[in-house]
Protein backbone atom coordinates (compact mmCIF):
# COMPACT_ATOMS: atom_id res chain seq x y z
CA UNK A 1 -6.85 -115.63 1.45
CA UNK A 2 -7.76 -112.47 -0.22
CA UNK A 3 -6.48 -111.64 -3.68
CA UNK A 4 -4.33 -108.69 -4.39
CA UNK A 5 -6.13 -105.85 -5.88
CA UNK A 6 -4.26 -104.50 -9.08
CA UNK A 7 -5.53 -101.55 -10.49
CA UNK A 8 -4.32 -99.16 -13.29
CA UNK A 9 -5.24 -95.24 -11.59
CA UNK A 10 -5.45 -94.52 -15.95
CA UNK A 11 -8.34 -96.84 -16.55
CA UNK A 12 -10.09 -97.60 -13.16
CA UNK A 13 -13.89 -96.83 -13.16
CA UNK A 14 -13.78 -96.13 -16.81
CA UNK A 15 -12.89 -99.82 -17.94
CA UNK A 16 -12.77 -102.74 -15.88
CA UNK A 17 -14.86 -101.44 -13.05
CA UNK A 18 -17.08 -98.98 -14.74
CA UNK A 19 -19.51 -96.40 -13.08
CA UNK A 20 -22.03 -94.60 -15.16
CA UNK A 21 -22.19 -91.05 -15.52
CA UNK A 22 -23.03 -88.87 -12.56
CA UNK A 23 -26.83 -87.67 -12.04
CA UNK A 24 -28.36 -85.23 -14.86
CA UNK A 25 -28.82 -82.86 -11.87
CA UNK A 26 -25.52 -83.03 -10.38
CA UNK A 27 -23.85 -82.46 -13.85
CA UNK A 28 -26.25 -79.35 -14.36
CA UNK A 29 -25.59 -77.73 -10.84
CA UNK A 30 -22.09 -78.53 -11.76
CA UNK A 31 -21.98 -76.28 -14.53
CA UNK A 32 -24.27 -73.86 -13.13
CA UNK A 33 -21.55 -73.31 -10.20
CA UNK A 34 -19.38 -71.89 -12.52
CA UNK A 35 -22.23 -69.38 -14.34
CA UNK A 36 -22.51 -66.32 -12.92
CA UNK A 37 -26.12 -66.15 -14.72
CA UNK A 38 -27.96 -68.58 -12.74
CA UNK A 39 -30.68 -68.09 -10.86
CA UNK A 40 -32.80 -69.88 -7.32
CA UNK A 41 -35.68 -70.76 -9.98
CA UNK A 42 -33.58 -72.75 -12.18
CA UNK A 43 -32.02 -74.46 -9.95
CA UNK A 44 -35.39 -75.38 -8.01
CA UNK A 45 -36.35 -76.22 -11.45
CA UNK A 46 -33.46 -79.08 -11.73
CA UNK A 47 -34.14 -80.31 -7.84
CA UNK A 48 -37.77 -81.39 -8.85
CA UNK A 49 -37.41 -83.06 -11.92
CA UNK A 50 -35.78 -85.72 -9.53
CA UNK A 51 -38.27 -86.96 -7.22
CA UNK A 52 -35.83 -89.29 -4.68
CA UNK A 53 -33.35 -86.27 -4.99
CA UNK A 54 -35.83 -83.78 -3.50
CA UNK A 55 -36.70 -86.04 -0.52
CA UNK A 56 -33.27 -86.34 0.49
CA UNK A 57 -32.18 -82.61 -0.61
CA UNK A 58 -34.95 -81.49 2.08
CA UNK A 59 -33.80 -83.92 4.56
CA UNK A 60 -30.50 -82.12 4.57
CA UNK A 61 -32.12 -79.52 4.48
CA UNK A 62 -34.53 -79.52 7.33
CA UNK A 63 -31.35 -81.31 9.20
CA UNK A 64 -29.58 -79.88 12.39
CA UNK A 65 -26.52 -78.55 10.20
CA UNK A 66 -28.23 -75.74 8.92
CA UNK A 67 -30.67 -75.01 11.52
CA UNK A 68 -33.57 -73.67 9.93
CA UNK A 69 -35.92 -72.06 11.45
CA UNK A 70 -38.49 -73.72 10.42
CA UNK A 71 -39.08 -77.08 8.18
CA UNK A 72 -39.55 -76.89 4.86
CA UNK A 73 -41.80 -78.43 2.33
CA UNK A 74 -40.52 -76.32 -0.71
CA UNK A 75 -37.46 -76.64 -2.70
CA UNK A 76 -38.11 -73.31 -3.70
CA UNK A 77 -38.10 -71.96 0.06
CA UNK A 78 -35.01 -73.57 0.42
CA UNK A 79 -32.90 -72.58 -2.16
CA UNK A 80 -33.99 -68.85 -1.11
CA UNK A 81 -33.38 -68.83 2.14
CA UNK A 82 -29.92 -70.97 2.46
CA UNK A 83 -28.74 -69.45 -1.25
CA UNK A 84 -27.74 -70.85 -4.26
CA UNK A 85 -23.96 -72.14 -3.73
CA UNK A 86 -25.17 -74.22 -0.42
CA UNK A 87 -28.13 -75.85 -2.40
CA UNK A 88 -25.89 -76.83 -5.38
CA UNK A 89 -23.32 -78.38 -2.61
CA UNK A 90 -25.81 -80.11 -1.20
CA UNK A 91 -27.23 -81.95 -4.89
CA UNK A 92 -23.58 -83.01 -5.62
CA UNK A 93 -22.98 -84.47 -2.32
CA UNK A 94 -26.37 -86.17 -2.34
CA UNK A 95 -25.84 -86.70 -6.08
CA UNK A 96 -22.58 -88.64 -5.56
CA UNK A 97 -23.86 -90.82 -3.31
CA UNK A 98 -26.78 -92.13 -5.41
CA UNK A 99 -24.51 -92.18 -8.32
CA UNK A 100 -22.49 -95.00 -6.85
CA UNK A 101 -25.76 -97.13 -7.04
CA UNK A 102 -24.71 -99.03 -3.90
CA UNK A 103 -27.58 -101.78 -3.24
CA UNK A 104 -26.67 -102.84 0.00
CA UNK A 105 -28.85 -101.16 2.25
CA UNK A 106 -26.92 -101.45 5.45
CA UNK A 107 -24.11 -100.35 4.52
CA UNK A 108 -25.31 -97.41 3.17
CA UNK A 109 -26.69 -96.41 6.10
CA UNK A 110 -23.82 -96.55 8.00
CA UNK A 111 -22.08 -94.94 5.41
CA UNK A 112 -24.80 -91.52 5.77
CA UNK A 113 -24.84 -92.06 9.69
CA UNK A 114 -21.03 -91.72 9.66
CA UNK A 115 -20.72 -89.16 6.96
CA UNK A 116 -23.62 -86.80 8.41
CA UNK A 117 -21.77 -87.32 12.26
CA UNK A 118 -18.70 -86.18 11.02
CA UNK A 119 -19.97 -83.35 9.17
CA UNK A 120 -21.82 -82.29 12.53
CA UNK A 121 -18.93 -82.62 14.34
CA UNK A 122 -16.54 -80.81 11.78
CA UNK A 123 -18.96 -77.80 11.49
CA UNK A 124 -19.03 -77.72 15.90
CA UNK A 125 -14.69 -77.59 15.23
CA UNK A 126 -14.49 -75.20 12.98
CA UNK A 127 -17.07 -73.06 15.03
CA UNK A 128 -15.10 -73.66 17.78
CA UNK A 129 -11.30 -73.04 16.75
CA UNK A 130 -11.06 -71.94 12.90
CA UNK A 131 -13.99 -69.86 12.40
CA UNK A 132 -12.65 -68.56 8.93
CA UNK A 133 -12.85 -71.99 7.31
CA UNK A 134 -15.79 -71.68 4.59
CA UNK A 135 -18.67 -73.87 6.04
CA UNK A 136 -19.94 -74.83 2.80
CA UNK A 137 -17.11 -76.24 1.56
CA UNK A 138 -16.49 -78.47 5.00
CA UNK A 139 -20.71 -79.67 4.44
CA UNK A 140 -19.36 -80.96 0.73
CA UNK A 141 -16.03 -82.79 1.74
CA UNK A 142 -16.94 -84.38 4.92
CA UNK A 143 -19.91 -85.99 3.86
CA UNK A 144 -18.01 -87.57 0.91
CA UNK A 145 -15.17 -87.86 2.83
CA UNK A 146 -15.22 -91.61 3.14
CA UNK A 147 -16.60 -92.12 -0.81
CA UNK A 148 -14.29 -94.58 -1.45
CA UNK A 149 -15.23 -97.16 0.96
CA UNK A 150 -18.24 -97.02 -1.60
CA UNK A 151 -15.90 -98.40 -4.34
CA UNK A 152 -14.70 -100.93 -2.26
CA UNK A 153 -18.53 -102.23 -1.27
CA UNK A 154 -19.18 -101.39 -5.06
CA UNK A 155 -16.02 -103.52 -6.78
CA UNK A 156 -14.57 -105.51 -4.03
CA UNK A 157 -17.00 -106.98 -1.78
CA UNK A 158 -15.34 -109.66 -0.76
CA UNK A 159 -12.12 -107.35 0.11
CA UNK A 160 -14.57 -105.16 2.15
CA UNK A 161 -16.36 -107.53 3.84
CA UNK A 162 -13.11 -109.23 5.40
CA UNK A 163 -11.92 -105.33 5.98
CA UNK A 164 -14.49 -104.90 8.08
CA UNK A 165 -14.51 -108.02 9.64
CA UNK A 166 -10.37 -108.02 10.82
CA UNK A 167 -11.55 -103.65 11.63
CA UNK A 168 -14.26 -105.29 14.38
CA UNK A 169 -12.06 -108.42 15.54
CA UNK A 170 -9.04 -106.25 16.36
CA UNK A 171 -11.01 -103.15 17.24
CA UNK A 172 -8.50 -100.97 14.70
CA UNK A 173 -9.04 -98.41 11.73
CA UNK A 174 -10.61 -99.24 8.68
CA UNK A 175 -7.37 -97.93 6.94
CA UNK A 176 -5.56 -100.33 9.35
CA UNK A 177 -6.87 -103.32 8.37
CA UNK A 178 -6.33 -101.83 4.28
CA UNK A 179 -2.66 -101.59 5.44
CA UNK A 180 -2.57 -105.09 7.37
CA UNK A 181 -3.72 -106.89 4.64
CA UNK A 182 -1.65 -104.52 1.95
CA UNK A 183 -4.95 -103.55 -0.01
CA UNK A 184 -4.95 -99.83 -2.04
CA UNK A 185 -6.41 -97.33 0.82
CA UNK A 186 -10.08 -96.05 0.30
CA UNK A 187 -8.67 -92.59 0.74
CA UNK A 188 -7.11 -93.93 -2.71
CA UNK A 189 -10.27 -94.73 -4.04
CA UNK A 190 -12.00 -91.39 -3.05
CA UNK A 191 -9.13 -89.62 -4.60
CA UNK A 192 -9.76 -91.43 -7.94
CA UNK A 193 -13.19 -91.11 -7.91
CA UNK A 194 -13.05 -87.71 -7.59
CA UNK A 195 -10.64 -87.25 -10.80
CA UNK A 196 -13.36 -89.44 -12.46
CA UNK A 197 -16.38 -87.03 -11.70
CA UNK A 198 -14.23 -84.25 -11.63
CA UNK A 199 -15.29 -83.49 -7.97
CA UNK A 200 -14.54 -79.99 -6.13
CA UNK A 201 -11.53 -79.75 -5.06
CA UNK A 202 -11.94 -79.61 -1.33
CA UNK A 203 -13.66 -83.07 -1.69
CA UNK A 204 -10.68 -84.69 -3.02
CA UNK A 205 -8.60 -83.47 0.16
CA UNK A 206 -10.81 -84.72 1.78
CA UNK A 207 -10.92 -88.12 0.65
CA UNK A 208 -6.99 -88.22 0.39
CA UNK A 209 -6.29 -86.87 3.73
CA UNK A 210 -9.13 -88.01 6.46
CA UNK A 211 -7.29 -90.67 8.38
CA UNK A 212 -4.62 -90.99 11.05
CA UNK A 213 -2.40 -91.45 8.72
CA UNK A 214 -2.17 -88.11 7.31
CA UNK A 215 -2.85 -85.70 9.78
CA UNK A 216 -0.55 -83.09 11.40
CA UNK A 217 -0.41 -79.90 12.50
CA UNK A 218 1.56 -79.41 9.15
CA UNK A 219 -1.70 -79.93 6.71
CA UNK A 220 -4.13 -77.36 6.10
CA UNK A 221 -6.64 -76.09 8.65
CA UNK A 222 -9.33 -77.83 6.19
CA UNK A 223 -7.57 -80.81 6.05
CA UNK A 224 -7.24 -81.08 9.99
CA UNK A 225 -10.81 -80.22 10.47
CA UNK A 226 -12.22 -82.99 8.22
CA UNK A 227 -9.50 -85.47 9.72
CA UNK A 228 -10.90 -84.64 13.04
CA UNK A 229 -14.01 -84.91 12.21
CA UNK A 230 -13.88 -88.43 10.97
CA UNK A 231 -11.52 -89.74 14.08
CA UNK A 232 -13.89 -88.13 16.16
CA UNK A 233 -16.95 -89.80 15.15
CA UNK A 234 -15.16 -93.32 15.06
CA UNK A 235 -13.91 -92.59 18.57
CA UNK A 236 -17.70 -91.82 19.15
CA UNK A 237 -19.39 -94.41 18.04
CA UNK A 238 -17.35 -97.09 19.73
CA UNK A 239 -15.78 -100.11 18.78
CA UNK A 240 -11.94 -99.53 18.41
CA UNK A 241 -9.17 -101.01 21.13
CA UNK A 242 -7.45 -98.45 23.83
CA UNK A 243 -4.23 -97.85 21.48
CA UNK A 244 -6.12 -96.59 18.77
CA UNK A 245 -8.37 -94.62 21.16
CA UNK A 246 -5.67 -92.87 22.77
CA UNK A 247 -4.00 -91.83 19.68
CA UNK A 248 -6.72 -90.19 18.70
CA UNK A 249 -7.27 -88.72 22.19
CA UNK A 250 -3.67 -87.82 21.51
CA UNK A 251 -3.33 -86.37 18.02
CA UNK A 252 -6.69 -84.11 18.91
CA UNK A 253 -5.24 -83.16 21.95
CA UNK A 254 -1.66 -81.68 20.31
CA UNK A 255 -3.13 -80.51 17.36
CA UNK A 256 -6.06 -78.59 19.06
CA UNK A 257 -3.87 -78.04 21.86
CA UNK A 258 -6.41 -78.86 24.46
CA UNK A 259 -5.65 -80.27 28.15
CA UNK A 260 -6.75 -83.69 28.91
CA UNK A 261 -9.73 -81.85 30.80
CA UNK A 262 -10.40 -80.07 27.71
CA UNK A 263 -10.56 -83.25 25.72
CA UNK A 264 -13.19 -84.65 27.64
CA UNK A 265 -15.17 -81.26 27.76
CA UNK A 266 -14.79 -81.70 23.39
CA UNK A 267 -16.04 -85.52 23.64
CA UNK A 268 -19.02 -84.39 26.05
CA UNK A 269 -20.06 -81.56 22.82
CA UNK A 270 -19.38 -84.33 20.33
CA UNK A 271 -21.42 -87.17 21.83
CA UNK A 272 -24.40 -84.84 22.38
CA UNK A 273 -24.11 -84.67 18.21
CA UNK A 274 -25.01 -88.29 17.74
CA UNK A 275 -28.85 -87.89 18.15
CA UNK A 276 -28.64 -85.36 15.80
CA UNK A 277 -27.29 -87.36 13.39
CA UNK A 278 -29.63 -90.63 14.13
CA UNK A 279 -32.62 -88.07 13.57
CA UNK A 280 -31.19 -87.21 10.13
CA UNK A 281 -30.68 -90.95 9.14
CA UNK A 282 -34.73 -91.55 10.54
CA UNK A 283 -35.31 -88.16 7.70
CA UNK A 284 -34.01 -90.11 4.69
């Protein structure tokens, strides 16, 4: 029988379950974002005194969702040629992940396999039918999207391990099972977190508003498009019963306004992502 979990929103991750401070380099390229004096060498400055960072800042990178057109070795390459604000998106996102100082290995692999699909797949949407949304922004929320699942592995193992476990067995949501068994949502947790680290505010949508749950045609464009995202890769990658299937096949449907035929024109685009997004998880 799993306990309840009680938290107080005033004092989580600052007392009982504490997380250290973010990365020096995220909290730099933090500030930086808002100073209008900064410059591509200072920045390439704070990538490289962080050896892991840089490895994993050039795997994004170098990755399919930004399309360079050629790889690149040098930090300082990159930050010219993709620009300032996209580099400093990229550190926090990267940063935020390494600052939850998950040590499970597996699961934080699935947690960058899932996050990097759905950013694919959100960028391939909003190419597709909202061309005005800001594609930096939609990089920066989707891949933290799904953060608090992190504070779940992180502080409740136990609760997450039997979430995952019901998830499989009955082939439902993740937020499902969080409802089934009356557990705080980890679109809960992300929104916390992000109050915590003072996060972007994009990313905190984001982590409020991914799941089934939520969406409508009567959220924001950004909200649907990370929502999407997210259902879409589940759908994707397999595992879930018919019901849950076909209201996603539904909701995507209505809220893209696609025919069935459409729909399965859509899936076709969106499984061709995956082995872009397996290549990317071979980069890190």
């Amino acid at each position: 029988m799993l306990k309840p979990i009680e938290i107080n929103p005033k004092t989580f991750l600052r007392e009982h379950c504490s997380l250290p401070a973010l990365p020096e380099a995220v909290v730099s390229l933090q500030g930086m974002m808002q100073d209008e004096g900064s410059d591509s060498a200072m920045v390439a400055e704070i990538i490289s005194g962080d050896p892991a960072l840089i490895t994993q800042v050039l795997a994004v990178v170098n990755s399919a969702y930004y399309s360079l057109p050629k790889t690149s070795s040098n930090v300082k390459f990159a930050v010219a040629y993709l620009g300032l604000s996209v580099i400093q998106r990229i550190v926090i996102s990267v940063g935020v992940v390494n600052g939850m100082g998950i040590k499970e290995k597996k699961e934080l692999k699935d947690y960058w396999y899932h996050s990097f699909y759905t950013a694919l797949i959100t960028k391939y949407i909003a190419k597709k039918f909202y061309r005005y949304l800001d594609p930096e922004g939609l990089w920066t929320a989707s891949i933290l999207h799904d953060i608090g699942k992190l504070v779940y592995i992180k502080f409740f193992p136990e609760h997450y391990r039997e979430l995952k476990r019901f998830s499989k067995q009955n082939g439902c949501l993740f937020s499902e099972a969080e409802k089934h068994y009356n557990l705080p949502l980890s679109s809960y947790f992300g929104y916390l977190l992000c109050h915590h680290w003072r996060l972007p505010i994009e990313v905190e949508t984001a982590c409020e508003y991914h799941n089934l749950f939520h969406i409508s045609k009567e959220g924001s464009d950004f909200q649907v498009v990370i929502a999407l995202g997210n259902l879409l890769a589940t759908l994707s990658e397999g595992g879930i019963n018919e019901s849950c299937k076909n209201r996603i096949k539904e909701v995507t449907e209505n809220i893209l306004e696609l025919s069935p035929e459409n729909f399965i024109s859509l899936m076709a685009d969106v499984y061709e992502l995956r082995s872009e997004a397996e290549q990317f998880l071979r980069s890190l």
